[in-house]
Protein backbone atom coordinates (compact mmCIF):
# COMPACT_ATOMS: atom_id res chain seq x y z
CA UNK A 1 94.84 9.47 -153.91
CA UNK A 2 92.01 11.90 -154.39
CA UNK A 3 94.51 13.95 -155.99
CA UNK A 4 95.71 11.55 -158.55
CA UNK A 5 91.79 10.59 -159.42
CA UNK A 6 91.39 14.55 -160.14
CA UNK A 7 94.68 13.90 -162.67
CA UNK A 8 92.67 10.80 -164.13
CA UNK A 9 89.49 12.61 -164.69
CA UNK A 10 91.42 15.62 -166.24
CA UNK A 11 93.00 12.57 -168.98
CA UNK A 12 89.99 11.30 -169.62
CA UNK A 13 88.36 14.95 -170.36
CA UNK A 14 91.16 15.36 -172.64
CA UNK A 15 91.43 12.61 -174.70
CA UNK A 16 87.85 13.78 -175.89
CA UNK A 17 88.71 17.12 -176.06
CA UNK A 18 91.40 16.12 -178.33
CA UNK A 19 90.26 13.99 -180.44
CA UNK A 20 91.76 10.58 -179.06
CA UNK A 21 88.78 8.72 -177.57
CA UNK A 22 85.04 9.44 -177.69
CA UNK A 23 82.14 7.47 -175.91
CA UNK A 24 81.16 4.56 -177.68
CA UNK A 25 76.98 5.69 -179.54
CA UNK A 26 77.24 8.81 -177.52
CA UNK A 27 74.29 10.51 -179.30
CA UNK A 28 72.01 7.67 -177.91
CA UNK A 29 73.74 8.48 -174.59
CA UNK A 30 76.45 5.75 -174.97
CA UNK A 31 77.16 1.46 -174.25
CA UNK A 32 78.66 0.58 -170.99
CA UNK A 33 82.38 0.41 -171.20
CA UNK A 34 82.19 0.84 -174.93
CA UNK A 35 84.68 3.25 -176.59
CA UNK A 36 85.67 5.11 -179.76
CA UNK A 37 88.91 5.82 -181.29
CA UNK A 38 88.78 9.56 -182.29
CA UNK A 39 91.16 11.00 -185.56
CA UNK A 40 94.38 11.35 -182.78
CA UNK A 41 93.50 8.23 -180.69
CA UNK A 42 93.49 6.35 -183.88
CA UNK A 43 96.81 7.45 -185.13
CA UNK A 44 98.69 6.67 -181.83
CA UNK A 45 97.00 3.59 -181.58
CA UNK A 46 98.31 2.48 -184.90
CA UNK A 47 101.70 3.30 -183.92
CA UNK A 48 101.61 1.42 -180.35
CA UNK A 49 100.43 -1.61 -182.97
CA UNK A 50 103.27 -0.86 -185.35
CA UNK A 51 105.94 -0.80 -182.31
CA UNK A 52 104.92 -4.11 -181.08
CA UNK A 53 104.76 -6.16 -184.38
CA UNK A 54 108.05 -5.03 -185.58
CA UNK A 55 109.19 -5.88 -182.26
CA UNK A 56 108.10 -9.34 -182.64
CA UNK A 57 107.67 -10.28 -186.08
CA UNK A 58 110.86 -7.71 -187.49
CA UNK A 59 113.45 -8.27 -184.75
CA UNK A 60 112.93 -11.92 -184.51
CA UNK A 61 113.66 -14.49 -187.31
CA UNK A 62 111.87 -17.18 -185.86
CA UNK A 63 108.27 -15.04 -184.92
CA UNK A 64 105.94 -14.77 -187.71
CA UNK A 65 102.27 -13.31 -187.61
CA UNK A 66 98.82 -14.44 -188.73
CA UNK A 67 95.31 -12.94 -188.55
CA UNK A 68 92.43 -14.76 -187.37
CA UNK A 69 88.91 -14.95 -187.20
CA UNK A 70 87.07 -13.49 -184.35
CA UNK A 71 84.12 -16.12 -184.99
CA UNK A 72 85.55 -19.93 -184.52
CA UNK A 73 84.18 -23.40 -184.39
CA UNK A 74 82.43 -23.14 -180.95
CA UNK A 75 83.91 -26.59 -179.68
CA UNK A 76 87.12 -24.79 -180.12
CA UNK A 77 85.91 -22.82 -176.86
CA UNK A 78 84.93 -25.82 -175.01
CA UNK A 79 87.97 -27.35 -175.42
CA UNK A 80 90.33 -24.22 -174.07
CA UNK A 81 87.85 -24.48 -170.95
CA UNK A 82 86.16 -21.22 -171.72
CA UNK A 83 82.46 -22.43 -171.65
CA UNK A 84 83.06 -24.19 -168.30
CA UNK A 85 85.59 -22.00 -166.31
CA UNK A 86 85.82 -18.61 -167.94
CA UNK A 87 84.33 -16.97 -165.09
CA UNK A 88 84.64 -13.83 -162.31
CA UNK A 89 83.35 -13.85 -159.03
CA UNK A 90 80.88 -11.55 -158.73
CA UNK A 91 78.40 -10.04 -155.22
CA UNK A 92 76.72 -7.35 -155.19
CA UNK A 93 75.48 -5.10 -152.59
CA UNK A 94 72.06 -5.13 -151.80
CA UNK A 95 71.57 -1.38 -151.27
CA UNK A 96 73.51 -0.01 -153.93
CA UNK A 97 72.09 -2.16 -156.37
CA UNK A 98 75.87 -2.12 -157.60
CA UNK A 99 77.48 -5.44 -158.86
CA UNK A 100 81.28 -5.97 -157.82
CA UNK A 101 84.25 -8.41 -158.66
CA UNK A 102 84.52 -10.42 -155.42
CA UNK A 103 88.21 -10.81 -156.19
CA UNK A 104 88.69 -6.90 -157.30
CA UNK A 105 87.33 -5.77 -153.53
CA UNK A 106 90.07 -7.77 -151.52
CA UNK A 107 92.84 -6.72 -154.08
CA UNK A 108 91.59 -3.24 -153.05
CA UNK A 109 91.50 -4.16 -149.43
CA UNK A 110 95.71 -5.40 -149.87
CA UNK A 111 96.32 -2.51 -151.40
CA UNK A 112 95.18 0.01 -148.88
CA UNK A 113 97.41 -1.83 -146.04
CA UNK A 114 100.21 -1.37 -148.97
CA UNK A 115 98.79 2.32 -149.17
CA UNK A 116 98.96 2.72 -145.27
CA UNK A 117 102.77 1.36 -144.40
CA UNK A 118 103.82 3.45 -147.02
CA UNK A 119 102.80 6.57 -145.46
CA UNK A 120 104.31 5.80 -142.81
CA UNK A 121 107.56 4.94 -144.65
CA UNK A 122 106.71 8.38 -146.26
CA UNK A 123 106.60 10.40 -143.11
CA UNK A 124 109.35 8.81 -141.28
CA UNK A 125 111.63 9.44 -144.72
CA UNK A 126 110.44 13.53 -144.19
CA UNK A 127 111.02 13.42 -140.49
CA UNK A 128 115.08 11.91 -140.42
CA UNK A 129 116.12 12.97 -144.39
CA UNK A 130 119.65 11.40 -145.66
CA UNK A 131 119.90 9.38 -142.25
CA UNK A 132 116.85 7.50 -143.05
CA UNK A 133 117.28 3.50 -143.59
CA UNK A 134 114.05 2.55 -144.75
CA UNK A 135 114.90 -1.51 -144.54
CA UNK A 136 115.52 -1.16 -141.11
CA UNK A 137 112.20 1.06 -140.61
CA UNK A 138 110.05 -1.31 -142.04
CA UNK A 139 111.91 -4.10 -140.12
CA UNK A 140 111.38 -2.53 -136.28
CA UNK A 141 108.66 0.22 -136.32
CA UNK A 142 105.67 -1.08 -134.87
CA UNK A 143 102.81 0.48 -137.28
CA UNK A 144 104.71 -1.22 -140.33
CA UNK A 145 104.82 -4.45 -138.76
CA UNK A 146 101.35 -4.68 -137.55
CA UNK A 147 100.01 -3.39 -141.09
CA UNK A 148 102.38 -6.15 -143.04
CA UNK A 149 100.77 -9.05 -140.57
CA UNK A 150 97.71 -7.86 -141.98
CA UNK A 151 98.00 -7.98 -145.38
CA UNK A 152 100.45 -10.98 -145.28
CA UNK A 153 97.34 -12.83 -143.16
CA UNK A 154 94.98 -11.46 -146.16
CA UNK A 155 96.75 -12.31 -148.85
CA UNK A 156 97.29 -15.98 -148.00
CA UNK A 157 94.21 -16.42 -147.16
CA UNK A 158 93.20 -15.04 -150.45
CA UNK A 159 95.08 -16.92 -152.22
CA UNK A 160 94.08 -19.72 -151.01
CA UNK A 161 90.29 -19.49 -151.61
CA UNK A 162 90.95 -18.32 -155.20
CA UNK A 163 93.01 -21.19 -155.70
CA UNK A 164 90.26 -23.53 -153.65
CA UNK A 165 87.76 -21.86 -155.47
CA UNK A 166 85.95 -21.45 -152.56
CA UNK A 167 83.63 -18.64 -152.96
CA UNK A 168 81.91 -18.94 -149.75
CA UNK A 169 85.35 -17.94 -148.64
CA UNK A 170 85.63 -15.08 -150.67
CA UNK A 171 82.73 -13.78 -149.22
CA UNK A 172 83.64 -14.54 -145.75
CA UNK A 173 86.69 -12.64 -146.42
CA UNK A 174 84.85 -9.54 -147.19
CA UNK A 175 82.71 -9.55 -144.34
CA UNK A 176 85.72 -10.29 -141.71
CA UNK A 177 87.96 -7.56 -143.40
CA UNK A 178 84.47 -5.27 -143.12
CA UNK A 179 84.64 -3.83 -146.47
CA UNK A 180 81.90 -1.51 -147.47
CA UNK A 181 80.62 -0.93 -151.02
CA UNK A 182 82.35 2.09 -152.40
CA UNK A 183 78.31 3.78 -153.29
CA UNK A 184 76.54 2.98 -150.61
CA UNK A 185 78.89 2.46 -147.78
CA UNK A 186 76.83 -0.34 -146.94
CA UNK A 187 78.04 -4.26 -145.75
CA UNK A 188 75.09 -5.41 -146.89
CA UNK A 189 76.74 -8.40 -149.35
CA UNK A 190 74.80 -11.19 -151.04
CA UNK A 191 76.45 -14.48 -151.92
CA UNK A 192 79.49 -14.83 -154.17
CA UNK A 193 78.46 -16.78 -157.63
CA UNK A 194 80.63 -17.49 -160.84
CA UNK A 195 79.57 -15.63 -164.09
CA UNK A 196 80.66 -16.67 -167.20
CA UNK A 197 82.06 -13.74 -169.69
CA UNK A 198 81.99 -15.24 -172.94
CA UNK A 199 79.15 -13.15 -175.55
CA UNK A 200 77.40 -15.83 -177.40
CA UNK A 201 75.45 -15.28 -181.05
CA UNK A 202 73.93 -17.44 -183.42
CA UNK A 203 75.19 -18.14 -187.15
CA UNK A 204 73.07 -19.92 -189.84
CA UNK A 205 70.22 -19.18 -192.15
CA UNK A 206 67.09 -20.93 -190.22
CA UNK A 207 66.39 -21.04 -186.52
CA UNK A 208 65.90 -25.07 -187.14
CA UNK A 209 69.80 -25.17 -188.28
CA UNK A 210 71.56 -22.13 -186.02
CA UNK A 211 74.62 -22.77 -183.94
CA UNK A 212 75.76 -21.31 -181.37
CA UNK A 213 78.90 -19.47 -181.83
CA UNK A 214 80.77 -16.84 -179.03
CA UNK A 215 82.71 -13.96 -179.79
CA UNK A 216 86.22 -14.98 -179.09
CA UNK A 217 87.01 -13.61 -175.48
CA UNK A 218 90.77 -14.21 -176.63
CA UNK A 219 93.12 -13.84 -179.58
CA UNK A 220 95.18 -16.93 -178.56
CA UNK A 221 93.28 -20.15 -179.36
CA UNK A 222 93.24 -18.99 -183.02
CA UNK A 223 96.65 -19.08 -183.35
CA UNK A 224 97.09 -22.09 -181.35
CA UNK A 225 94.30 -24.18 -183.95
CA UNK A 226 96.43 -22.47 -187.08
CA UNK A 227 99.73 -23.03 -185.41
CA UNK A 228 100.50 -26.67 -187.43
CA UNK A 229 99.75 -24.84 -190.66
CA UNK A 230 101.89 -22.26 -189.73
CA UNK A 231 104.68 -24.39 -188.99
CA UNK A 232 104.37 -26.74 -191.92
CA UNK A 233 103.61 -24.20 -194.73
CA UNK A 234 106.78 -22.12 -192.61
CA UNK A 235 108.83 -24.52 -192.45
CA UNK A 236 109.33 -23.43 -188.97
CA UNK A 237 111.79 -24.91 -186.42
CA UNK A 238 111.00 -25.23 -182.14
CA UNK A 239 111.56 -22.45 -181.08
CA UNK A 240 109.29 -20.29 -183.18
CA UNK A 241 106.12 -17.65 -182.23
CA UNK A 242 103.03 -16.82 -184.07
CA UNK A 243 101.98 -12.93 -183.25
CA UNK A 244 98.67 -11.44 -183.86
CA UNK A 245 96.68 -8.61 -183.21
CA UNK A 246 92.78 -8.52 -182.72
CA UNK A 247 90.03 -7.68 -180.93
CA UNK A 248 88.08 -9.70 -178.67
CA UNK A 249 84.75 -9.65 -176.25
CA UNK A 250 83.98 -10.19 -172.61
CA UNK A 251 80.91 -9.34 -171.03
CA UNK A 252 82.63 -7.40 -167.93
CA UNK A 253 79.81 -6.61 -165.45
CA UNK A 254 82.50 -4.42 -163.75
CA UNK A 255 84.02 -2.72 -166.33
CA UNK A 256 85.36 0.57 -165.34
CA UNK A 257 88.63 2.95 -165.56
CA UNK A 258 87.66 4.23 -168.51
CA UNK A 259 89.78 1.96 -171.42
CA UNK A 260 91.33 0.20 -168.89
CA UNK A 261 88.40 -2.80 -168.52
CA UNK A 262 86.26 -3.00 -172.08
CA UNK A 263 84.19 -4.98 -173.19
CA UNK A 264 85.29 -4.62 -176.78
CA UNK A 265 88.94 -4.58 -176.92
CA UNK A 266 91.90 -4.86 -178.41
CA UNK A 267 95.20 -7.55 -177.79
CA UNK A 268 98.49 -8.04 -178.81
CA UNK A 269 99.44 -11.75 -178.38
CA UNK A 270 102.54 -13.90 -179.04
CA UNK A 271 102.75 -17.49 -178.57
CA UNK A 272 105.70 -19.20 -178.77
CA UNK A 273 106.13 -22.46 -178.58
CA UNK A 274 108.79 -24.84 -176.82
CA UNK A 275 110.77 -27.90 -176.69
CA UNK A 276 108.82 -29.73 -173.25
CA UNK A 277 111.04 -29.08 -170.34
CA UNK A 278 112.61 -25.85 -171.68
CA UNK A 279 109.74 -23.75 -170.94
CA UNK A 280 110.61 -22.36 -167.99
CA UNK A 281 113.87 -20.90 -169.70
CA UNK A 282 111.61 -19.21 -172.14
CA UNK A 283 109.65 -17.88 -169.82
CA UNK A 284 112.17 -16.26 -167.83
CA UNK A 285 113.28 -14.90 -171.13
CA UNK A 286 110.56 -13.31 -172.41
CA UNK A 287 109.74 -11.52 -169.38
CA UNK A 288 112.60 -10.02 -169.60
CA UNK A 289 112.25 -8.75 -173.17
CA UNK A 290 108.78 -7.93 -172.51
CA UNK A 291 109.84 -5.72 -169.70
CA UNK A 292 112.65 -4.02 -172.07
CA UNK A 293 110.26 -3.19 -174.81
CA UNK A 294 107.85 -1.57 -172.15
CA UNK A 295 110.81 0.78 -170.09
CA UNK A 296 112.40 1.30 -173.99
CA UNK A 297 108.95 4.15 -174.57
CA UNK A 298 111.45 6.51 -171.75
CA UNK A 299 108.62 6.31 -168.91
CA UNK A 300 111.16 5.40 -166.04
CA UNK A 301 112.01 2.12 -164.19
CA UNK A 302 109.98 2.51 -161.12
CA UNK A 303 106.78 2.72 -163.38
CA UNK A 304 106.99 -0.83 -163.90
CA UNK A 305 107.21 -4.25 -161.66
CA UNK A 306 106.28 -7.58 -162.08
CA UNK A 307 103.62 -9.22 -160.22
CA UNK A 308 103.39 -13.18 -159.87
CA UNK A 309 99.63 -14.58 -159.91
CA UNK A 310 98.70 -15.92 -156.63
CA UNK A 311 96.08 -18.19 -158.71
CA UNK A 312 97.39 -19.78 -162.03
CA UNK A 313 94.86 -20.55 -164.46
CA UNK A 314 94.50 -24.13 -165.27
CA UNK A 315 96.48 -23.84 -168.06
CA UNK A 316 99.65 -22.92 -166.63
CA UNK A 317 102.47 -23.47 -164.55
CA UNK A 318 104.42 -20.08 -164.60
CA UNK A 319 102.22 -16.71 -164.80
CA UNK A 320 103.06 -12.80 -163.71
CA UNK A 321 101.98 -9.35 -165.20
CA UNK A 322 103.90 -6.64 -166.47
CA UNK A 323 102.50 -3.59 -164.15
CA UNK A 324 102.25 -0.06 -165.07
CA UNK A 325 101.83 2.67 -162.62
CA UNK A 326 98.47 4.50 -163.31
CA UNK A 327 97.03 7.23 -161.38
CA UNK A 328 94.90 4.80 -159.91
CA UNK A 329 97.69 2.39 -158.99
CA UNK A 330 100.01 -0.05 -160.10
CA UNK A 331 97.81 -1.67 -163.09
CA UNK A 332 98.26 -5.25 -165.31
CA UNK A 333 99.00 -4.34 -168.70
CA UNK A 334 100.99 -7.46 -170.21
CA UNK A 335 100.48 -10.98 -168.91
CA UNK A 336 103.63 -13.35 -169.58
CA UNK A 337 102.47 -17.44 -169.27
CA UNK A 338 103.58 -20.71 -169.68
CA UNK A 339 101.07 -22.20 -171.10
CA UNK A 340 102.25 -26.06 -170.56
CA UNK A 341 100.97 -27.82 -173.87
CA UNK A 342 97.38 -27.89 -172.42
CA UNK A 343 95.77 -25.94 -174.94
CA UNK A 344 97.75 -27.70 -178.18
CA UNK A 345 96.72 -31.09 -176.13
CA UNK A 346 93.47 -30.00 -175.51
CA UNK A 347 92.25 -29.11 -179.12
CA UNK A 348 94.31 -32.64 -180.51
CA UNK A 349 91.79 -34.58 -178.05
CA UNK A 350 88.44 -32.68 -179.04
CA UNK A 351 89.10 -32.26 -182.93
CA UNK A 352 90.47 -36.01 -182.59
CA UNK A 353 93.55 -34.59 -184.75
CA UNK A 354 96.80 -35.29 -184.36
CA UNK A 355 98.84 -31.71 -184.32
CA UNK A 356 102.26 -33.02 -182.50
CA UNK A 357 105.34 -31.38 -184.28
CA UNK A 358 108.02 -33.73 -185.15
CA UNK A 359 111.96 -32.43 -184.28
CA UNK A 360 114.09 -33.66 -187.31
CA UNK A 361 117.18 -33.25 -184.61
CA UNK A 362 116.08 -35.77 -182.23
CA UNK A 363 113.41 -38.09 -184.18
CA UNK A 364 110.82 -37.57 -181.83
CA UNK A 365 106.97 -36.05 -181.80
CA UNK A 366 105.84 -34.06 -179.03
CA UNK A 367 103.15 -31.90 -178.50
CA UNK A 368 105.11 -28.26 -177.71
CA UNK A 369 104.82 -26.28 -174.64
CA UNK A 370 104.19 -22.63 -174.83
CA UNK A 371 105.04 -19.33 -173.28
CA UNK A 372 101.93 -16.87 -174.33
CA UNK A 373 102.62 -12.92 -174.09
CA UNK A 374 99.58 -10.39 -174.24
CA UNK A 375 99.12 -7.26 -173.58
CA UNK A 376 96.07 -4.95 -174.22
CA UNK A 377 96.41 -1.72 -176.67
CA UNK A 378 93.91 -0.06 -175.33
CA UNK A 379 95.81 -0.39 -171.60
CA UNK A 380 98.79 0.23 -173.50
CA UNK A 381 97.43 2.97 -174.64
CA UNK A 382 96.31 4.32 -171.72
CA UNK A 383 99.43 4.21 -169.60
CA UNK A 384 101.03 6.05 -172.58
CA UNK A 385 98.15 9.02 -172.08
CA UNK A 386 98.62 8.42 -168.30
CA UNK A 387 102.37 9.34 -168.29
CA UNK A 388 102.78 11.69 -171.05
CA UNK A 389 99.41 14.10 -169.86
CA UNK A 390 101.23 16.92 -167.50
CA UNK A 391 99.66 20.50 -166.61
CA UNK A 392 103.31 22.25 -166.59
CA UNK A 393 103.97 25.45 -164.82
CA UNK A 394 106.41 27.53 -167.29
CA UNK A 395 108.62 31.15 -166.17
CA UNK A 396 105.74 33.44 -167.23
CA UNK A 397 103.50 32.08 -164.89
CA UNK A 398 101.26 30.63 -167.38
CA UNK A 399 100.07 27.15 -168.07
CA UNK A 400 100.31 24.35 -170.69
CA UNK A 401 98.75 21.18 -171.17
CA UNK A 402 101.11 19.16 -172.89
CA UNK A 403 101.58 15.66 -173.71
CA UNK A 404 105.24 14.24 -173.47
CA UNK A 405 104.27 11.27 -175.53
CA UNK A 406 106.73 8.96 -176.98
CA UNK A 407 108.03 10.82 -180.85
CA UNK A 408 107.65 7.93 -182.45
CA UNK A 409 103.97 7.06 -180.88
CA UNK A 410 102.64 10.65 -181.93
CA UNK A 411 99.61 10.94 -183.99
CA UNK A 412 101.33 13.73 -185.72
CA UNK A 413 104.90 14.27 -185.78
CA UNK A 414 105.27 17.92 -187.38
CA UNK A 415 103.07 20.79 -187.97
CA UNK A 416 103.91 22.92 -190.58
CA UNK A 417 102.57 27.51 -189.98
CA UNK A 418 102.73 29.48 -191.63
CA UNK A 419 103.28 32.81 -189.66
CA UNK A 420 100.47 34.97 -191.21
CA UNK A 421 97.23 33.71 -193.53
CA UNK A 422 98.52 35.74 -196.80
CA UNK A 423 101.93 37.25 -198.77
CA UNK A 424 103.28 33.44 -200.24
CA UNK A 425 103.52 32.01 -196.46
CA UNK A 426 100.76 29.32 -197.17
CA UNK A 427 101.17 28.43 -200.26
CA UNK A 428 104.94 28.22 -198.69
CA UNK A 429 104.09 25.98 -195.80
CA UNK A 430 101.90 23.92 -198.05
CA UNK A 431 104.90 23.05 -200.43
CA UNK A 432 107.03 22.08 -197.02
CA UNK A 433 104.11 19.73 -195.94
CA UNK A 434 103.43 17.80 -199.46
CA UNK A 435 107.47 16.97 -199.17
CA UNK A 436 107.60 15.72 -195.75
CA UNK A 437 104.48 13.89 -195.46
CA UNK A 438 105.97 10.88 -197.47
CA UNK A 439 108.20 10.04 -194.85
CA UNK A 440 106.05 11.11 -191.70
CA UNK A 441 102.58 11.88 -190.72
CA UNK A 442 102.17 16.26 -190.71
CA UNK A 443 100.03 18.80 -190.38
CA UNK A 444 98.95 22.33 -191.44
CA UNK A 445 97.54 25.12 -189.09
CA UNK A 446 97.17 28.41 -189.89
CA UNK A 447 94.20 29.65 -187.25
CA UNK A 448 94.87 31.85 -184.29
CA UNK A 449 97.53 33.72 -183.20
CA UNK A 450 101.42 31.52 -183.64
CA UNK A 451 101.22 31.12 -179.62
CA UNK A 452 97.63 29.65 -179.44
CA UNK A 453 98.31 27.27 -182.15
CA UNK A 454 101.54 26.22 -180.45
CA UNK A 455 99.31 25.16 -177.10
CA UNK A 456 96.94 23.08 -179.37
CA UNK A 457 100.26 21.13 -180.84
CA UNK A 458 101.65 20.47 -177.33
CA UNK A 459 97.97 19.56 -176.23
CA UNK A 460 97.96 16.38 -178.59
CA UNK A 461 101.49 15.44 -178.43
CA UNK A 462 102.68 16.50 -181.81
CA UNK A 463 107.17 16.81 -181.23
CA UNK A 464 107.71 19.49 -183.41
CA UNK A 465 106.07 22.78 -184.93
CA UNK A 466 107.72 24.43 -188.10
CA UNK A 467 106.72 28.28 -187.99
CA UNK A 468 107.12 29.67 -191.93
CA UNK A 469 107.73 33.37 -191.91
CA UNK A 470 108.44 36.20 -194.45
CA UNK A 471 112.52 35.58 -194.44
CA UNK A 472 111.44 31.67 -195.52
CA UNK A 473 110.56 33.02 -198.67
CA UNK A 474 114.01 34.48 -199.15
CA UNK A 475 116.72 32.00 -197.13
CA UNK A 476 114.12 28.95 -197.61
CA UNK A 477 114.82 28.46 -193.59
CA UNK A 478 112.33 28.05 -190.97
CA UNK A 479 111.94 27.73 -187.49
CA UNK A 480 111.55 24.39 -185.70
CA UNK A 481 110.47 24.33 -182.28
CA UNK A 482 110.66 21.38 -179.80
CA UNK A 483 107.19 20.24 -177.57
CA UNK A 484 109.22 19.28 -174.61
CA UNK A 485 112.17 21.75 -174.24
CA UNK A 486 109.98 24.97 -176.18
CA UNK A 487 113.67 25.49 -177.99
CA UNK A 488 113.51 27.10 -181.15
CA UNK A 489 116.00 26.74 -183.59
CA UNK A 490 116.51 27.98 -187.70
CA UNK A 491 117.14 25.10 -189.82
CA UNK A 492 117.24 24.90 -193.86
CA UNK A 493 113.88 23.89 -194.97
CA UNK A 494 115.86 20.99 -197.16
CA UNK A 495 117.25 19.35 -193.66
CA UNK A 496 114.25 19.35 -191.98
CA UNK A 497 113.06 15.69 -193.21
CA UNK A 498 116.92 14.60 -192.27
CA UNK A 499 116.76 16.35 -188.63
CA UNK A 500 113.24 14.59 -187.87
CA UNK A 501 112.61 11.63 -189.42
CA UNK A 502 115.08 9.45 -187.37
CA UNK A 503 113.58 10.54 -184.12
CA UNK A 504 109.71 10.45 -185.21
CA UNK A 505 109.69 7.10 -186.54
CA UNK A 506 109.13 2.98 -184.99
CA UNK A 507 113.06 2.45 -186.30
CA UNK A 508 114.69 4.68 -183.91
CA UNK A 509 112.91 2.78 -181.13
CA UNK A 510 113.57 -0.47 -182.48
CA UNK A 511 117.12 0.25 -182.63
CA UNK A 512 117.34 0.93 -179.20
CA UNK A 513 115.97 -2.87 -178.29
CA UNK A 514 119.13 -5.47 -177.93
């Protein structure tokens, strides 16, 4: 574990090193959980954006996209439930000072029994080799079993206070399980208590005549009050989804991980909307494209599971999360809902509105159901970094820092070098670059020696380096080299855009999606 926090450290190092993300203000010694997008981090965020509305809005006929406001009516916010229930559990430990998620401890605490039967899974799988049956290891040894009690006792019991809402519980939970805060290794807890997350503001001209408006805490209600203009000015038919992408605001007093938990973020959301009683259908269905869009980026099946809530918001009757295996553990990035109709219901009965959709095949009004997907770019991102950083070991004994990231998610796809600063090569190199960089992002480096500049392109992901040398000038060929495999080749300088293009841009990974 302390291992894999060393790796995580070493990411987040780079990404500033690099150009992808810089402390939010850092000159005034930076905002809590606030973070920049440098020149790089920019780019590849862009293209994680650009991969998941083609996805949505592109591959599907019936999905079209809008963009909202981030301010809204504020009774918009009391009628999704957000002023009353948008809450986290916090306590915090007396000695420390240091203020925790309640919930967030005890996932913690389930996941180190998960942690400690699979070491022994792990050391029994060393010990016997190709005879090992690990189902009937963790069905008999003794260790396993008593660790799975454990955690199976835990986790209902959590479950059950989250669902009761019983924060006394919560607490009590803590205290049995004896869990110490991480700074001061102390069990000195105070009381649980609800906090709500929501940032609130003021908008008018006079303090007489202000309301009270909050920075939307999620991109989904303003698609769901836009959704009957979207359908009538659409003409749009059940089934159909309304995509956006925004940011929005939560006051996290335990925001941490780096990008994973901001306060200012970023979401990709979908809402689709149903025929009542089908929803369930749907929902199975869109996890499953959800979870083919995610393992279509190369990063391996076993990097990936589904995990059903144990709570369900109030809203739903179906919810799970699309996990991603960070260095610091199996981590939500996507969360897949059915929504029931209780937030189109909600906002008819508080804006006093009627927004039921009538379906011309069966003469009937209804107010639709809906299956909600969101996931966050800037956790997207971040598993991307996660996977693609690696500190490789090559023949020589030398090492790079290289970043396998996705072609078609680099910030740059090509950089174009010319082998020495003088004799026609830049002026060469420069002509390549103002051809290709129509059809691709590229760039020009012509500092350092060819090897050093080759390190800094594998350092921020870019797939492919063109080297222009003093036979260019006479065959008009160069020579492209790949990040991952280091293989050069000599192509013709006029079937470079042909060889790239295809595997650099969003369309070759769209194709790849059924």
């Amino acid at each position: 574990m302390a291992q894999q926090e060393d790796v995580f450290k070493k990411i987040i190092s780079h990404c500033k090193e690099y150009g992808f993300v810089f402390p939010s203000s850092e000159i005034y010694d930076g905002l809590g959980a606030v973070y920049d997008y440098g020149q790089n981090g920019v780019m590849m965020k862009n293209n994680i954006k650009d991969y998941w509305w083609k996805s949505m809005v592109l591959l599907h006929d019936n999905i079209v996209g809008i963009d909202s406001c981030i301010f809204m009516h504020p009774t918009i916010w009391k009628a999704s439930g957000h002023v009353d229930a948008f809450n986290d559990p916090l306590i915090d430990n007396r000695d420390s000072k240091k203020r925790y998620r309640a919930d967030v401890l005890i996932e913690d605490q389930l996941a180190k029994y998960d942690e400690k039967i699979n070491k022994e899974v792990a050391k029994a799988a060393k010990r016997f080799g190709d005879a090992f049956d690990e189902a009937q290891f963790r069905a008999t040894n003794a260790r396993v079993l008593e660790n799975q009690e454990k955690r199976d006792a835990l986790h209902a019991r959590f479950a059950k206070a989250l669902n009761d809402n019983n924060l006394e519980e919560l607490k009590q939970i803590i205290l049995d399980e004896e869990i110490v805060c991480p700074i001061s290794g102390t069990r000195n807890w105070t009381d649980v208590r609800q906090f709500n997350l929501m940032f609130a503001t003021e908008m008018g001209a006079s303090a007489d005549a202000a309301m009270k408006v909050y920075l939307r805490p999620e991109t989904a209600q303003g698609i769901f009050v836009n959704y009957l203009n979207v359908q009538k000015t659409g003409n749009m038919k059940i089934p159909f989804g309304i995509a956006q992408i925004g940011k929005a605001f939560r006051n996290e007093i335990v925001a941490r991980q780096f990008i994973f938990r901001m306060r200012e973020f970023e979401q990709m959301e979908m809402q689709f909307f149903v025929k009542p009683g089908t929803e369930l259908d749907w929902f199975a269905k869109w996890k499953e494209t959800r979870m083919a869009w995610h393992q279509n980026l190369g990063f391996g099946a076993e990097n990936y599971r589904f995990h059903d809530h144990d709570k369900l918001a109030h809203y739903a009757n179906a919810a799970t999360d699309v996990e991603f295996k960070m260095p610091f553990g199996f981590k939500e990035v996507e969360g897949i809902h059915s929504r029931t109709n209780f937030d189109l219901s909600q906002h008819e009965k508080y804006s006093g509105k009627s927004i039921k959709y009538f379906d011309p095949e069966t003469n009937e009004s209804y107010v639709p159901y809906v299956i909600e997907t969101s996931i966050g770019v800037d956790r997207m991102f971040l598993s991307v970094m996660c996977h693609s950083y690696e500190e490789e070991k090559l023949e020589n004994g030398e090492t790079r820092v290289v970043l396998h990231l996705p072609a078609a998610l680099a910030p740059t796809k090509l950089c174009v070098m010319p082998l020495v600063k003088k004799n026609g090569l830049p002026e060469k190199a420069k002509e390549i670059m103002d051809e290709l960089k129509f059809h691709f992002n590229v760039s020009y480096d012509e500092k350092g020696s060819i090897g050093k500049r080759y390190r800094k392109q594998d350092a921020v992901g870019t797939p492919y380096c063109v080297t222009v040398d003093f036979e260019s000038l006479e065959d008009n060929c160069v020579t492209l080299r790949d990040r991952d495999t280091m293989e050069q080749q000599r192509v013709k300088i006029s079937d470079l855009c042909a060889l790239i293009e295809d595997k650099v841009s969003i369309t070759s990974l769209l194709k790849n999606l059924k």
